[in-house]
N, C-alpha and C. Protein backbone atom coordinates (compact mmCIF):
# COMPACT_ATOMS: atom_id res chain seq x y z
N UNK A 1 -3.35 -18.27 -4.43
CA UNK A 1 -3.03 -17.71 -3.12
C UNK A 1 -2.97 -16.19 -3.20
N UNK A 2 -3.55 -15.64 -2.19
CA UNK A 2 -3.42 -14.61 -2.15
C UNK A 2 -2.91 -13.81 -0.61
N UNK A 3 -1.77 -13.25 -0.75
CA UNK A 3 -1.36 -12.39 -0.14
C UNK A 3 -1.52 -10.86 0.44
N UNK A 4 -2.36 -10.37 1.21
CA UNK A 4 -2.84 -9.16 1.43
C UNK A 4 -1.80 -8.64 2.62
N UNK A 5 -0.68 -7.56 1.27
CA UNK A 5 0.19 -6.63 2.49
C UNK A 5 -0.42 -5.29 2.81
N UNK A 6 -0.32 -5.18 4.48
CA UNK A 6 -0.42 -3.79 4.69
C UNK A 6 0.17 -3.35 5.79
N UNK A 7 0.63 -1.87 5.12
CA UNK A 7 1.17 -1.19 5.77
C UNK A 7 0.93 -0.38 7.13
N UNK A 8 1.20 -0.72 8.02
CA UNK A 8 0.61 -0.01 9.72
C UNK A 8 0.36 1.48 9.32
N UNK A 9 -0.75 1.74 10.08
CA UNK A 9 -1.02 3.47 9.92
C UNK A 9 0.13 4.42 10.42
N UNK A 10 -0.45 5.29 10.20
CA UNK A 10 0.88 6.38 10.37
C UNK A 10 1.04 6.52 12.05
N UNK A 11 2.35 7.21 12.04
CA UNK A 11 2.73 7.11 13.58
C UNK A 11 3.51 8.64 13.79
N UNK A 12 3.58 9.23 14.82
CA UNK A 12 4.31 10.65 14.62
C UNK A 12 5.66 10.59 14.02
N UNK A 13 6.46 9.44 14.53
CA UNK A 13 7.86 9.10 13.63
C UNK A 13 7.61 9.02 12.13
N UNK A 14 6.58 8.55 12.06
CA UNK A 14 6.24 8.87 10.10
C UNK A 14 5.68 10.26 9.85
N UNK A 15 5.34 10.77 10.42
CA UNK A 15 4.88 12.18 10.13
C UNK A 15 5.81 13.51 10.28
N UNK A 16 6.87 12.83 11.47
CA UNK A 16 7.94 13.70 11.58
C UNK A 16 9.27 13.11 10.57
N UNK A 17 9.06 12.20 9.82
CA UNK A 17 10.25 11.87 8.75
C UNK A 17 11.30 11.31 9.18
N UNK A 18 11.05 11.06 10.98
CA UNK A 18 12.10 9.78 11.53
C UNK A 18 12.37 8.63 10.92
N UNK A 19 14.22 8.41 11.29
CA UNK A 19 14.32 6.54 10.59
C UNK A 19 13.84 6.28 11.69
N UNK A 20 13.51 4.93 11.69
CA UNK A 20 13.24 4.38 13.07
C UNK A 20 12.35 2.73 12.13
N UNK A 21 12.73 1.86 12.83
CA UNK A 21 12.10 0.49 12.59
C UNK A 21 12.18 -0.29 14.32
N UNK A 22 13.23 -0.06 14.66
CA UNK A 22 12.84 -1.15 15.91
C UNK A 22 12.24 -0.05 17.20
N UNK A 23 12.31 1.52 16.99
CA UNK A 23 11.46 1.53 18.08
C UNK A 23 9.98 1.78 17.99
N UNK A 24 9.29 1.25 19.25
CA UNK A 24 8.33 1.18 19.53
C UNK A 24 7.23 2.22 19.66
N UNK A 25 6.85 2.44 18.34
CA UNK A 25 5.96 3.83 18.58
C UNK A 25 4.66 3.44 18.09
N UNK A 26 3.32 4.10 18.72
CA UNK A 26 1.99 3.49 18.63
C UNK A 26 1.11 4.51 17.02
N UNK A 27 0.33 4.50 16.86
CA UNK A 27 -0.71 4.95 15.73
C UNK A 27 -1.00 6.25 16.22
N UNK A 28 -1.02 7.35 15.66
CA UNK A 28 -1.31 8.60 15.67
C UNK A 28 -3.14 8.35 15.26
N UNK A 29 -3.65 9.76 15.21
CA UNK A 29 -5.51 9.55 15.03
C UNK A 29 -5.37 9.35 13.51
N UNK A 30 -4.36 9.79 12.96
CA UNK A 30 -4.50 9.75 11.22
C UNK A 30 -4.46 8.03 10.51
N UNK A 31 -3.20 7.22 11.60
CA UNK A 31 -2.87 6.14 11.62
C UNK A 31 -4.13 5.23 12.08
N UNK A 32 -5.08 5.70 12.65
CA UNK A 32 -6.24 4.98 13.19
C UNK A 32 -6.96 5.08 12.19
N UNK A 33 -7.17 6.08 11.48
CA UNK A 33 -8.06 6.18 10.99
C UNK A 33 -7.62 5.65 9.22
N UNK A 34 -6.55 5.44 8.96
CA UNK A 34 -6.05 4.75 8.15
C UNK A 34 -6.45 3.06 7.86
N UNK A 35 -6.45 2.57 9.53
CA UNK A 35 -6.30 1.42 9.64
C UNK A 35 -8.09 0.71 9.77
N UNK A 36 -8.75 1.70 9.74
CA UNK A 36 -10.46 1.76 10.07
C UNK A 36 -10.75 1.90 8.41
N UNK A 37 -10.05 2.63 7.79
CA UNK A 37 -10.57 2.54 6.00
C UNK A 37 -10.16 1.49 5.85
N UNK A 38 -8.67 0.78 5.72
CA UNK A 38 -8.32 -0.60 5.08
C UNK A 38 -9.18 -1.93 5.75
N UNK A 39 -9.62 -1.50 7.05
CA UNK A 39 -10.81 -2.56 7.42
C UNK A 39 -12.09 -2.73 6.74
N UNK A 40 -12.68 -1.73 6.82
CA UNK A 40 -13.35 -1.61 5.75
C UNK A 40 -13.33 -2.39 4.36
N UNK A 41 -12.45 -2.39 3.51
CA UNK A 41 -11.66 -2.66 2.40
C UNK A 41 -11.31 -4.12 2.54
N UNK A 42 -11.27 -5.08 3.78
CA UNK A 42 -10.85 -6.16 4.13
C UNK A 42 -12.27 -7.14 5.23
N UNK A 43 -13.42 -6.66 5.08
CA UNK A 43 -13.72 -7.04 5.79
C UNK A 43 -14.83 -8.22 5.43
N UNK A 44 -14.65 -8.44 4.41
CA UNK A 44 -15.92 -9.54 4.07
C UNK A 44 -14.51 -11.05 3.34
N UNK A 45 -13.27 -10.49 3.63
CA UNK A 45 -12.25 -11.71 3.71
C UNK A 45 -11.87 -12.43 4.70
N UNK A 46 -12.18 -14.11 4.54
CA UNK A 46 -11.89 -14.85 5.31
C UNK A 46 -10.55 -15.14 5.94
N UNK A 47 -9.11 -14.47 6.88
CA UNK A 47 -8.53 -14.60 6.58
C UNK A 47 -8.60 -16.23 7.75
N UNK A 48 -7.83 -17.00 7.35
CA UNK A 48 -7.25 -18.12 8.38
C UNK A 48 -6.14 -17.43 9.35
N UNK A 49 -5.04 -16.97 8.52
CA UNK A 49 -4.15 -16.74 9.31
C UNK A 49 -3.32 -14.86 9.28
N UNK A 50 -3.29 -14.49 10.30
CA UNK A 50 -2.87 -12.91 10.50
C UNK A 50 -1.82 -12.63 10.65
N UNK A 51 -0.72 -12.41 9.66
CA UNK A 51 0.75 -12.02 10.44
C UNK A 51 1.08 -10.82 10.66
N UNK A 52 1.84 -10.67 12.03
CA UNK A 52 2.32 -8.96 12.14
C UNK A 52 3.68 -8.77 12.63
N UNK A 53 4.26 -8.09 12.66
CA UNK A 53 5.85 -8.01 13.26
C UNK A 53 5.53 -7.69 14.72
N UNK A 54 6.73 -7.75 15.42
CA UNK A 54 6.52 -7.78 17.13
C UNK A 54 6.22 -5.97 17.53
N UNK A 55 6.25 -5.06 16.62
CA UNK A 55 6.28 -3.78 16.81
C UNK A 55 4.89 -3.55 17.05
N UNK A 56 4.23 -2.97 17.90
CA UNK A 56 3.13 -1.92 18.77
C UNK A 56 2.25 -1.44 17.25
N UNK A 57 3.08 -0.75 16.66
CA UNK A 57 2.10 0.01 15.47
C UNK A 57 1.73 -1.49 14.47
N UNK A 58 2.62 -2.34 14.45
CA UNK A 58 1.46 -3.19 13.37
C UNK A 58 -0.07 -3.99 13.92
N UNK A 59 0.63 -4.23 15.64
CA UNK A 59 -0.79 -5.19 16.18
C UNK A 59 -1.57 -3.90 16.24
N UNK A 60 -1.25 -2.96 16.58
CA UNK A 60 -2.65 -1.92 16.56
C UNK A 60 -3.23 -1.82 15.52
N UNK A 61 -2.95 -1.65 14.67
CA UNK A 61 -3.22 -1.52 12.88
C UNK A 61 -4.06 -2.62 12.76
N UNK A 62 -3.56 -4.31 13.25
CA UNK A 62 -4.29 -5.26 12.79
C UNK A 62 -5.31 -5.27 13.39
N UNK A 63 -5.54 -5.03 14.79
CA UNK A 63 -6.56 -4.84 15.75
C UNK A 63 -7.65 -3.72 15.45
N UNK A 64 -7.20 -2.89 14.88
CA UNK A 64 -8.32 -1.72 14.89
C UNK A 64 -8.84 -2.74 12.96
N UNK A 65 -8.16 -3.05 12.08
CA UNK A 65 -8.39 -3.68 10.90
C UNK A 65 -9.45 -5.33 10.98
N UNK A 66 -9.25 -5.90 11.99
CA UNK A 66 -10.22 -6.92 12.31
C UNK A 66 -10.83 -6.78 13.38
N UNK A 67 -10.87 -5.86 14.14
CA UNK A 67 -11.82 -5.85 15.51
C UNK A 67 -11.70 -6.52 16.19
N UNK A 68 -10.31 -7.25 16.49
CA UNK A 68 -10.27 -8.30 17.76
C UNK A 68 -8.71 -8.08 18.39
N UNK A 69 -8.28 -8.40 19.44
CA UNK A 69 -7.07 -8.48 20.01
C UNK A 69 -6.22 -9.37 19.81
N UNK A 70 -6.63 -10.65 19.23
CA UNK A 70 -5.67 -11.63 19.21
C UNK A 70 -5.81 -12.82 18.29
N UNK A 71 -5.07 -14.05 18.26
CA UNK A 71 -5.40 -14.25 17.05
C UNK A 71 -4.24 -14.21 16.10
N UNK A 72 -3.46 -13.54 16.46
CA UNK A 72 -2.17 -12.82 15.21
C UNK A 72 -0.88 -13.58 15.18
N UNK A 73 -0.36 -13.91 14.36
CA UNK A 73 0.98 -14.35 14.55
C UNK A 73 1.87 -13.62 14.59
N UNK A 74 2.71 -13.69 15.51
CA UNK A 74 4.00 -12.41 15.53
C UNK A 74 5.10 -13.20 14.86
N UNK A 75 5.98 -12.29 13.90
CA UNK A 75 7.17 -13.31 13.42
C UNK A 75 7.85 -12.05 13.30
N UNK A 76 9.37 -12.12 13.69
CA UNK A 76 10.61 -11.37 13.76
C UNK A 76 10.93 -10.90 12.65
N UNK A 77 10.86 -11.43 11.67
CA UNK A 77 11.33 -11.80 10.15
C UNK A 77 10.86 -10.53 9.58
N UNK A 78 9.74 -10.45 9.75
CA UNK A 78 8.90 -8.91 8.96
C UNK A 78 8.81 -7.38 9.98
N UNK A 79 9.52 -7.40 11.24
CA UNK A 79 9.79 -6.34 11.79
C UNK A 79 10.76 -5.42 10.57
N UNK A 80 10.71 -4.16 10.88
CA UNK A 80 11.09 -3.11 9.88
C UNK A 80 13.15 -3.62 10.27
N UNK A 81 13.62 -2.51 8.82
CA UNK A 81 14.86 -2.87 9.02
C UNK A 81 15.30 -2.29 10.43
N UNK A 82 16.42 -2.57 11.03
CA UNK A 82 16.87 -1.79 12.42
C UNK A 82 18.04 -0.91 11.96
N UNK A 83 17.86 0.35 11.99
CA UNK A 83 18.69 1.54 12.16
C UNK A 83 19.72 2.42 12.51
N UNK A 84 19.77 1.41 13.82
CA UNK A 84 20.41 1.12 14.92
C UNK A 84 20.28 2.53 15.43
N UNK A 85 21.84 3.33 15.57
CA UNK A 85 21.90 4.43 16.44
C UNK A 85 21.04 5.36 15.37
N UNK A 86 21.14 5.25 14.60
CA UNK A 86 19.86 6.05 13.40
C UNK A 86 18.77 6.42 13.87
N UNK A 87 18.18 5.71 14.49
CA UNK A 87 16.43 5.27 15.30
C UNK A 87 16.38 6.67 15.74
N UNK A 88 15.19 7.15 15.41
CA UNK A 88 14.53 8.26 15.85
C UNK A 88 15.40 9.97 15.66
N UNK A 89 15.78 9.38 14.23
CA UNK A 89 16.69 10.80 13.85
C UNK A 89 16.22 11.15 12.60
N UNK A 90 16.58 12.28 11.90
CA UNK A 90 16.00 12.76 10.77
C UNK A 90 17.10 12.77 9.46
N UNK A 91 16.67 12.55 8.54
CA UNK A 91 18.00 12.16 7.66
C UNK A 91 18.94 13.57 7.63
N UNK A 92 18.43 14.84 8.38
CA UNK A 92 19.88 16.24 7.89
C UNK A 92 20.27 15.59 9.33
N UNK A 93 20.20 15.11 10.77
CA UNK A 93 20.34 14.66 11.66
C UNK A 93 21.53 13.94 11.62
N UNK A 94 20.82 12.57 11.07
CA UNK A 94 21.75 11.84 10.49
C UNK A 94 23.07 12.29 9.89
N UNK A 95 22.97 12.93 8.55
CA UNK A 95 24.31 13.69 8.01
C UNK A 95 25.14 14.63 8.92
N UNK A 96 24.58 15.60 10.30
CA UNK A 96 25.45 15.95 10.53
C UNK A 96 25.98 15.60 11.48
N UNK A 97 25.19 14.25 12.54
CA UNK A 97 25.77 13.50 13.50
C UNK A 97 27.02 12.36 12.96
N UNK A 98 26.54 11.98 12.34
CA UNK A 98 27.38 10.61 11.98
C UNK A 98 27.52 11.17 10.40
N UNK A 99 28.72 11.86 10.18
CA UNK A 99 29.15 12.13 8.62
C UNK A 99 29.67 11.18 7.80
N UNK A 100 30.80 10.25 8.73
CA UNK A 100 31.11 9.34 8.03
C UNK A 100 30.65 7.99 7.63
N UNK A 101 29.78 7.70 8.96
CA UNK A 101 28.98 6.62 8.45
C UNK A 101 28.09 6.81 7.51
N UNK A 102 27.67 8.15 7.60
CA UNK A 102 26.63 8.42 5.97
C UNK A 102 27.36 8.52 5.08
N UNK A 103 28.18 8.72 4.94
CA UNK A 103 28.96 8.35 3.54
C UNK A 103 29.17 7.55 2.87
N UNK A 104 29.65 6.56 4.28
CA UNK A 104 29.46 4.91 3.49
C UNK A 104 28.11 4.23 3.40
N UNK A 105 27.17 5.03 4.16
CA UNK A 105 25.82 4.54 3.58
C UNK A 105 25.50 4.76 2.37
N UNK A 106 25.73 6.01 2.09
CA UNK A 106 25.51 6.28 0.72
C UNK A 106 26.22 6.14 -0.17
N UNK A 107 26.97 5.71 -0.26
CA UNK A 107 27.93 4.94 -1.40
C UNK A 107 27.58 3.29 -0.94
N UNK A 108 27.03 2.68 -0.19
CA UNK A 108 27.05 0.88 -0.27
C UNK A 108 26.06 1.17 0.54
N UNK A 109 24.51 1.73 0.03
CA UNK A 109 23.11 1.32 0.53
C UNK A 109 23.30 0.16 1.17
N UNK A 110 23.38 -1.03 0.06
CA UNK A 110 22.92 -2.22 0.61
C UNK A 110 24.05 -3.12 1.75
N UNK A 111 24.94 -2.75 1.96
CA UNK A 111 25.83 -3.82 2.43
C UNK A 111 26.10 -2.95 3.90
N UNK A 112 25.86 -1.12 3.90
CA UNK A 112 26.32 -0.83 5.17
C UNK A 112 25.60 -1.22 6.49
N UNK A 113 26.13 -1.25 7.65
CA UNK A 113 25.60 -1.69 8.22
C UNK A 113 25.37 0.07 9.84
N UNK A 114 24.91 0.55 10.16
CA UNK A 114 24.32 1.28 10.97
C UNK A 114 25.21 1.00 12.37
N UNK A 115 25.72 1.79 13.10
CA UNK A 115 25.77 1.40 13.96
C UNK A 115 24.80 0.70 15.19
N UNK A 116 25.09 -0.59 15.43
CA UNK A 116 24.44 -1.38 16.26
C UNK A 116 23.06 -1.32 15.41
N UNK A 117 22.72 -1.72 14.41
CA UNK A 117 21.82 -1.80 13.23
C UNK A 117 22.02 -3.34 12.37
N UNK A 118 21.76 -2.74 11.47
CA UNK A 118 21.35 -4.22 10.27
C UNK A 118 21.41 -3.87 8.69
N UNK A 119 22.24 -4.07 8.20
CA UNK A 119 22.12 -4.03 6.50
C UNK A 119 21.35 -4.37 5.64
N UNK A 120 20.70 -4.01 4.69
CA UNK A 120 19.64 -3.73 3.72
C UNK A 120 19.84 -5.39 3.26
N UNK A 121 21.19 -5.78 3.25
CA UNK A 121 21.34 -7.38 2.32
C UNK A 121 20.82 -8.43 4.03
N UNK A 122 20.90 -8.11 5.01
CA UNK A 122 20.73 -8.85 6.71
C UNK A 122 19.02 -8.63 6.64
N UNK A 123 18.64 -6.88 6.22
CA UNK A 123 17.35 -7.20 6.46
C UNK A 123 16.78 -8.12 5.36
N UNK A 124 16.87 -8.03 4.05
CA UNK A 124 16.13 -8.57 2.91
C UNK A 124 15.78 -10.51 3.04
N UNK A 125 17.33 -10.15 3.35
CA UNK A 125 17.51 -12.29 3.87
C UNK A 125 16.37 -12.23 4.76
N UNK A 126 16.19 -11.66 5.45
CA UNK A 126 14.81 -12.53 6.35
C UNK A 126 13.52 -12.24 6.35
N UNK A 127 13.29 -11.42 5.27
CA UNK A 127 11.95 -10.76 4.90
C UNK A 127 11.43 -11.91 3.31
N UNK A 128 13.13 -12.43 3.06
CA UNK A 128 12.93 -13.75 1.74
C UNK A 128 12.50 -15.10 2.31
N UNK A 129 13.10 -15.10 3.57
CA UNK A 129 13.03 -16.45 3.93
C UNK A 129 11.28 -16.49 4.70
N UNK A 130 10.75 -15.47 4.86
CA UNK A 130 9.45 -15.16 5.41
C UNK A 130 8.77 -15.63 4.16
N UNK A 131 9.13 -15.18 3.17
CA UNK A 131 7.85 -15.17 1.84
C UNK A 131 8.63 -16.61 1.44
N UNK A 132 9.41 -16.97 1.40
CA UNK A 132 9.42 -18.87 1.13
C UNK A 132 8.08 -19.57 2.25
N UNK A 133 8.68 -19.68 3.71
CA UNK A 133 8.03 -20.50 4.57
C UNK A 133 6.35 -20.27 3.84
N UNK A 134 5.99 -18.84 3.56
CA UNK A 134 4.43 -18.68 3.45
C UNK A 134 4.18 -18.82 2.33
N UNK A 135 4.77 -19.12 0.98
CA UNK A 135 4.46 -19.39 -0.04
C UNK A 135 4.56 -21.20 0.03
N UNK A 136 4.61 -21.52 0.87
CA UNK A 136 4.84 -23.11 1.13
C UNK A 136 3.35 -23.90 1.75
N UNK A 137 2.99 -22.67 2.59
CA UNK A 137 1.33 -22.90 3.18
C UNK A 137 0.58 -23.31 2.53
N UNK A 138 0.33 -23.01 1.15
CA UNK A 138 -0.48 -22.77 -0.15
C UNK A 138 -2.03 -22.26 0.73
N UNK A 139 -2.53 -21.48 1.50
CA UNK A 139 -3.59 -20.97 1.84
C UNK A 139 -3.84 -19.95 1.37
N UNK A 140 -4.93 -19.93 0.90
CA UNK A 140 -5.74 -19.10 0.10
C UNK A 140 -5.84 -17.58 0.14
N UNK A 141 -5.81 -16.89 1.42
CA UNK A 141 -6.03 -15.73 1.44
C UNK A 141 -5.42 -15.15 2.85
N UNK A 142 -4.00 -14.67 2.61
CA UNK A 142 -3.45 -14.69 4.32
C UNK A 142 -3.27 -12.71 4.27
N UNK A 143 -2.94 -12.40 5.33
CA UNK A 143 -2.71 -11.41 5.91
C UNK A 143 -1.34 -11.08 6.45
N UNK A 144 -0.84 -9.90 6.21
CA UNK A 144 0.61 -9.72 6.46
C UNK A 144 0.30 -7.87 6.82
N UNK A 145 -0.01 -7.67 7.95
CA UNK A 145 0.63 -6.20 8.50
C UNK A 145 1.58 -5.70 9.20
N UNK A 146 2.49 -5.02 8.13
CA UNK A 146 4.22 -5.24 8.18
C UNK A 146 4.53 -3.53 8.13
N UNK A 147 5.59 -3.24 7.70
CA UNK A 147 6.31 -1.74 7.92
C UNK A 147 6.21 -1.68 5.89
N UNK A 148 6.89 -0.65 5.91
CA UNK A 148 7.02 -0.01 4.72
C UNK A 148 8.44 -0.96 3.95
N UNK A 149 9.04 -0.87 4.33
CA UNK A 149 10.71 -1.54 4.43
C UNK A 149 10.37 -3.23 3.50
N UNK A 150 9.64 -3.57 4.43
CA UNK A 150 9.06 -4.87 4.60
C UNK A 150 8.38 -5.38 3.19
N UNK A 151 7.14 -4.06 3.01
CA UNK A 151 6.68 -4.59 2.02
C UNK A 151 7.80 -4.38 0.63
N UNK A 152 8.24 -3.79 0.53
CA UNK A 152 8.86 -3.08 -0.26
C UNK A 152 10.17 -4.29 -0.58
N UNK A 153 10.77 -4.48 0.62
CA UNK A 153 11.44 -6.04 0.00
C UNK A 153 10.57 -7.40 -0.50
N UNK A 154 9.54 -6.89 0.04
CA UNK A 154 8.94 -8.13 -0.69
C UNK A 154 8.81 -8.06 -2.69
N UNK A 155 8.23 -6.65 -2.60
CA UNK A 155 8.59 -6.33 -4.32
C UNK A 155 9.76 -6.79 -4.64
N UNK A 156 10.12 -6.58 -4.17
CA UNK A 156 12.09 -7.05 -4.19
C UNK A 156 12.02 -8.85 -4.83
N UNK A 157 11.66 -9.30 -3.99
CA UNK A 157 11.29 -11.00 -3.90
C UNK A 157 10.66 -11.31 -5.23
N UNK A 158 9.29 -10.49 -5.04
CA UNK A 158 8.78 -10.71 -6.75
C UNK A 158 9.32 -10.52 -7.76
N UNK A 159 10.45 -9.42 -7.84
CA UNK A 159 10.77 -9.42 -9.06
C UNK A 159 12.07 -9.79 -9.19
N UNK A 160 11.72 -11.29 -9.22
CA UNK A 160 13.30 -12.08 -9.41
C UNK A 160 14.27 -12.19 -8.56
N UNK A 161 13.74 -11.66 -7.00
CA UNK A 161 14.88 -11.79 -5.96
C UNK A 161 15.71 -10.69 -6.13
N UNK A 162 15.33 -9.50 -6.73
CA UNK A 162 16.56 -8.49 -6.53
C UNK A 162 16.48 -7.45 -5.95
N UNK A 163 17.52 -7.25 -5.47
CA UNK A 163 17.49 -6.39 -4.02
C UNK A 163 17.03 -4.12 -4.55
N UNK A 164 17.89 -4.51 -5.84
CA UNK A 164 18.19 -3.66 -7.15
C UNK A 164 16.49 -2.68 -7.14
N UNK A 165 15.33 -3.19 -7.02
CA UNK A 165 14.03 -2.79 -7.41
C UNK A 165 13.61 -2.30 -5.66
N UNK A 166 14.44 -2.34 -4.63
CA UNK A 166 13.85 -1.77 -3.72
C UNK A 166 13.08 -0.28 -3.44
N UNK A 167 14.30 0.55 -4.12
CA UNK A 167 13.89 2.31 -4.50
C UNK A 167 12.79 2.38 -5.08
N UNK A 168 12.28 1.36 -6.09
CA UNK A 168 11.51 1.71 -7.40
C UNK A 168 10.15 1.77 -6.34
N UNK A 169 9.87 1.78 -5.93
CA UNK A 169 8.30 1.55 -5.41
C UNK A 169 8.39 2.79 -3.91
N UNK A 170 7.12 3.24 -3.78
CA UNK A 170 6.77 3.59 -2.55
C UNK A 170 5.77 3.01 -2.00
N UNK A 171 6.00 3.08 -0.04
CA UNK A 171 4.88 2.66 0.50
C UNK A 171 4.59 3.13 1.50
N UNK A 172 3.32 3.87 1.34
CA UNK A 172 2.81 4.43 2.83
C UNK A 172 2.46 4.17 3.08
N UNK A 173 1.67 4.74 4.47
CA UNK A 173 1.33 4.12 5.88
C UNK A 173 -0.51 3.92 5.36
N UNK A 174 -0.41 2.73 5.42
CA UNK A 174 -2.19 2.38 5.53
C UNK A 174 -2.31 1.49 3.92
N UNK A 175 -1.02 1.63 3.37
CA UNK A 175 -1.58 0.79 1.83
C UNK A 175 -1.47 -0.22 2.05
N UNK A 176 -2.36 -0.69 1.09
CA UNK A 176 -2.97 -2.08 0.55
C UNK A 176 -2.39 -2.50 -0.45
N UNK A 177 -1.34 -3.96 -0.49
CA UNK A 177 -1.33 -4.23 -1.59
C UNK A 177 -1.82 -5.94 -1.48
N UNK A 178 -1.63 -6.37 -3.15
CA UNK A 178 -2.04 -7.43 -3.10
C UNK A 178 -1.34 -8.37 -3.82
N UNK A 179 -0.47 -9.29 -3.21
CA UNK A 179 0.38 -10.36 -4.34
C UNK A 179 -0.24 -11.89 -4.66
N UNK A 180 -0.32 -12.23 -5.61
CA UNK A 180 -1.18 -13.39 -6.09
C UNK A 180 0.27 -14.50 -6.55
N UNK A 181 0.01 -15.59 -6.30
CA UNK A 181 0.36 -16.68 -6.60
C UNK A 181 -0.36 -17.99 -7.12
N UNK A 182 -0.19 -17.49 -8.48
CA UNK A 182 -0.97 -18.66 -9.05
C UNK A 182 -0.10 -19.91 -10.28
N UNK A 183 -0.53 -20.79 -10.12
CA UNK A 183 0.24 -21.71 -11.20
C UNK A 183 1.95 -21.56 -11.30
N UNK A 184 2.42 -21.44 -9.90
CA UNK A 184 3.86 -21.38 -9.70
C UNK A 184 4.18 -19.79 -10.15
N UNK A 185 3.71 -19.26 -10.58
CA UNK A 185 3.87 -17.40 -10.92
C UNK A 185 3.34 -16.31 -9.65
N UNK A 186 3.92 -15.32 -8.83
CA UNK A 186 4.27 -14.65 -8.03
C UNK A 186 4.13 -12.91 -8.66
N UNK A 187 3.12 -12.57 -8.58
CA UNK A 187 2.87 -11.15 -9.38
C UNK A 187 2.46 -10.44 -8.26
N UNK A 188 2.85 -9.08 -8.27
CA UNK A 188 1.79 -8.06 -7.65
C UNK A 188 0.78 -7.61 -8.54
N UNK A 189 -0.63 -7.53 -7.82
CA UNK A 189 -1.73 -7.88 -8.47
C UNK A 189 -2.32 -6.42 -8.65
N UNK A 190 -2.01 -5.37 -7.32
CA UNK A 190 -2.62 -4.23 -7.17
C UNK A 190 -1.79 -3.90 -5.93
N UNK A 191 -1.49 -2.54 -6.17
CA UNK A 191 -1.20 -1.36 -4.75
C UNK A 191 -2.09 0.16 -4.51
N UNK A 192 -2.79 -0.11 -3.51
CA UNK A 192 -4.00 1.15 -3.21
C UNK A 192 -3.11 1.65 -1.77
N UNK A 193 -3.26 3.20 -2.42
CA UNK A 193 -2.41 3.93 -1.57
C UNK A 193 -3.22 4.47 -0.74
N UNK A 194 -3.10 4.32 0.48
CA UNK A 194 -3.86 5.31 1.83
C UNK A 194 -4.82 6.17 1.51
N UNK A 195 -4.17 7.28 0.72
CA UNK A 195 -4.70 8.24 0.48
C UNK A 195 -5.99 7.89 -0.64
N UNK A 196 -5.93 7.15 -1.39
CA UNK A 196 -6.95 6.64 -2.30
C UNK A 196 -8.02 6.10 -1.96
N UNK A 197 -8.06 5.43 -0.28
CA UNK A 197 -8.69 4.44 0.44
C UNK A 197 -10.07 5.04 0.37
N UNK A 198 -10.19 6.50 1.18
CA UNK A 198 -11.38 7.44 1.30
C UNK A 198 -12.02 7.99 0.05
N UNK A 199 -11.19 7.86 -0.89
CA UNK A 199 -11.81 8.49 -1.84
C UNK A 199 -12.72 6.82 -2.62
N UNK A 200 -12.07 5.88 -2.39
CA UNK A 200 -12.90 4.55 -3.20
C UNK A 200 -13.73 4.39 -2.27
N UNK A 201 -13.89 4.75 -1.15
CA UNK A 201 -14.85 4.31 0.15
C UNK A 201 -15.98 5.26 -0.15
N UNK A 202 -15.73 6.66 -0.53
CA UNK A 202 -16.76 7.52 -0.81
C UNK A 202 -17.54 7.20 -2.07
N UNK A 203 -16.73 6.71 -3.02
CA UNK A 203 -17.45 6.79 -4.70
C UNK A 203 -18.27 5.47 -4.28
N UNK A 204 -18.26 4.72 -3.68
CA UNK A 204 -18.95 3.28 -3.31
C UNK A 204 -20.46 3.99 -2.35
N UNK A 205 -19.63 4.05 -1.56
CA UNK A 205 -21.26 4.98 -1.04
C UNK A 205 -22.01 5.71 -1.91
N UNK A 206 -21.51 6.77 -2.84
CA UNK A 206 -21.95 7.55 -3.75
C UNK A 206 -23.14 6.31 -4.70
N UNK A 207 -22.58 5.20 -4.75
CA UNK A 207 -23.35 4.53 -5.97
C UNK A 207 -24.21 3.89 -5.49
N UNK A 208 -23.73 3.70 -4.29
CA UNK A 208 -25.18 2.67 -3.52
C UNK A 208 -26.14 3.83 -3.29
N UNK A 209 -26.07 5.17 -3.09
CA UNK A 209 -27.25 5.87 -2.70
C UNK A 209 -27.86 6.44 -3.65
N UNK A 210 -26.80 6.08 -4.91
CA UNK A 210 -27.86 6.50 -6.05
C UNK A 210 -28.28 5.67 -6.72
């Protein structure tokens, strides 16, 4: 089985260094054009089935990535974490609006909870219980265009369920990764970062024309 995560293209809230997961913001031209290389990169795979979170920037991402409108499964589970009053602020923002709640964010990452938000241990539970139901499918080659958050707990999942390996990884807007499940074993197989996309898209052209 193979699992193909990717990350929605960039959006001005990612370019301006906003938290933000539950609001609704669409693909910037960089984010389009992000989501037009990883098509590329995806396009001679059969997928059966397409999952995306209910957020604007992933169906665009999947839409401009398969060329069709619909088709997609929306599931709650893989929407980004929620922020709550956080949403659409900048982390010096953050510190000097709400001092004390950043404090206890930053001393109990995982357990604080945001005002009118969601905790890192609230989001992870349902980004685990997502990769059970779909590791249960056993289908061959599925699709998951999710947030950064998202994929990133899923590393989490692979490596032994711990929440502990979330920091260790980055993920930007437009990567590709790939988790394999074979013979009851759960590995990440490969992560191609955005920025790498154009440059493997060019050296490929480069060889076919020579």
């Amino acid at each position: 089985m193979n699992i193909y995560l990717l990350r929605h293209g960039e959006t001005e809230g990612n370019k301006n260094k906003f938290y933000y997961g539950k609001l609704n913001m669409s693909l910037n031209e960089n984010g389009k054009t992000q989501a037009k290389n990883a098509g590329i990169l995806l396009k001679n795979i059969n997928f059966k089935n397409i999952y995306i979170s209910e957020r604007k920037r992933t169906r665009e991402t999947a839409e401009i990535v398969l060329g069709r409108t619909e088709g997609f499964i929306i599931d709650s589970r893989i929407n980004e974490i929620n922020f709550g009053e956080f949403e659409g602020r900048s982390y010096e923002e953050i510190q000097k609006k709400f001092p004390i709640e950043y404090e206890k964010w930053s001393s109990n990452w995982k357990e604080f909870v945001p005002p009118g938000g969601e905790s890192y241990i609230q989001f992870y539970s349902r980004v685990r219980n997502f990769m059970k139901e779909l590791l249960e499918t056993g289908e061959e080659d599925v699709l998951v265009v999710t947030h950064g958050g998202v994929i990133r707990a899923v590393y989490c999942y692979v490596l032994d369920n711990n929440l502990d390996f979330y920091w260790k990884f980055s993920s930007e807007n437009g990567d590709l990764s790939i988790i394999k499940y074979e013979y009851g074993n759960l590995f990440i197989d490969s992560i191609t970062h955005a920025g790498k996309l154009k440059e493997y898209m060019e050296g490929q052209v480069w060889r076919i024309e020579k």
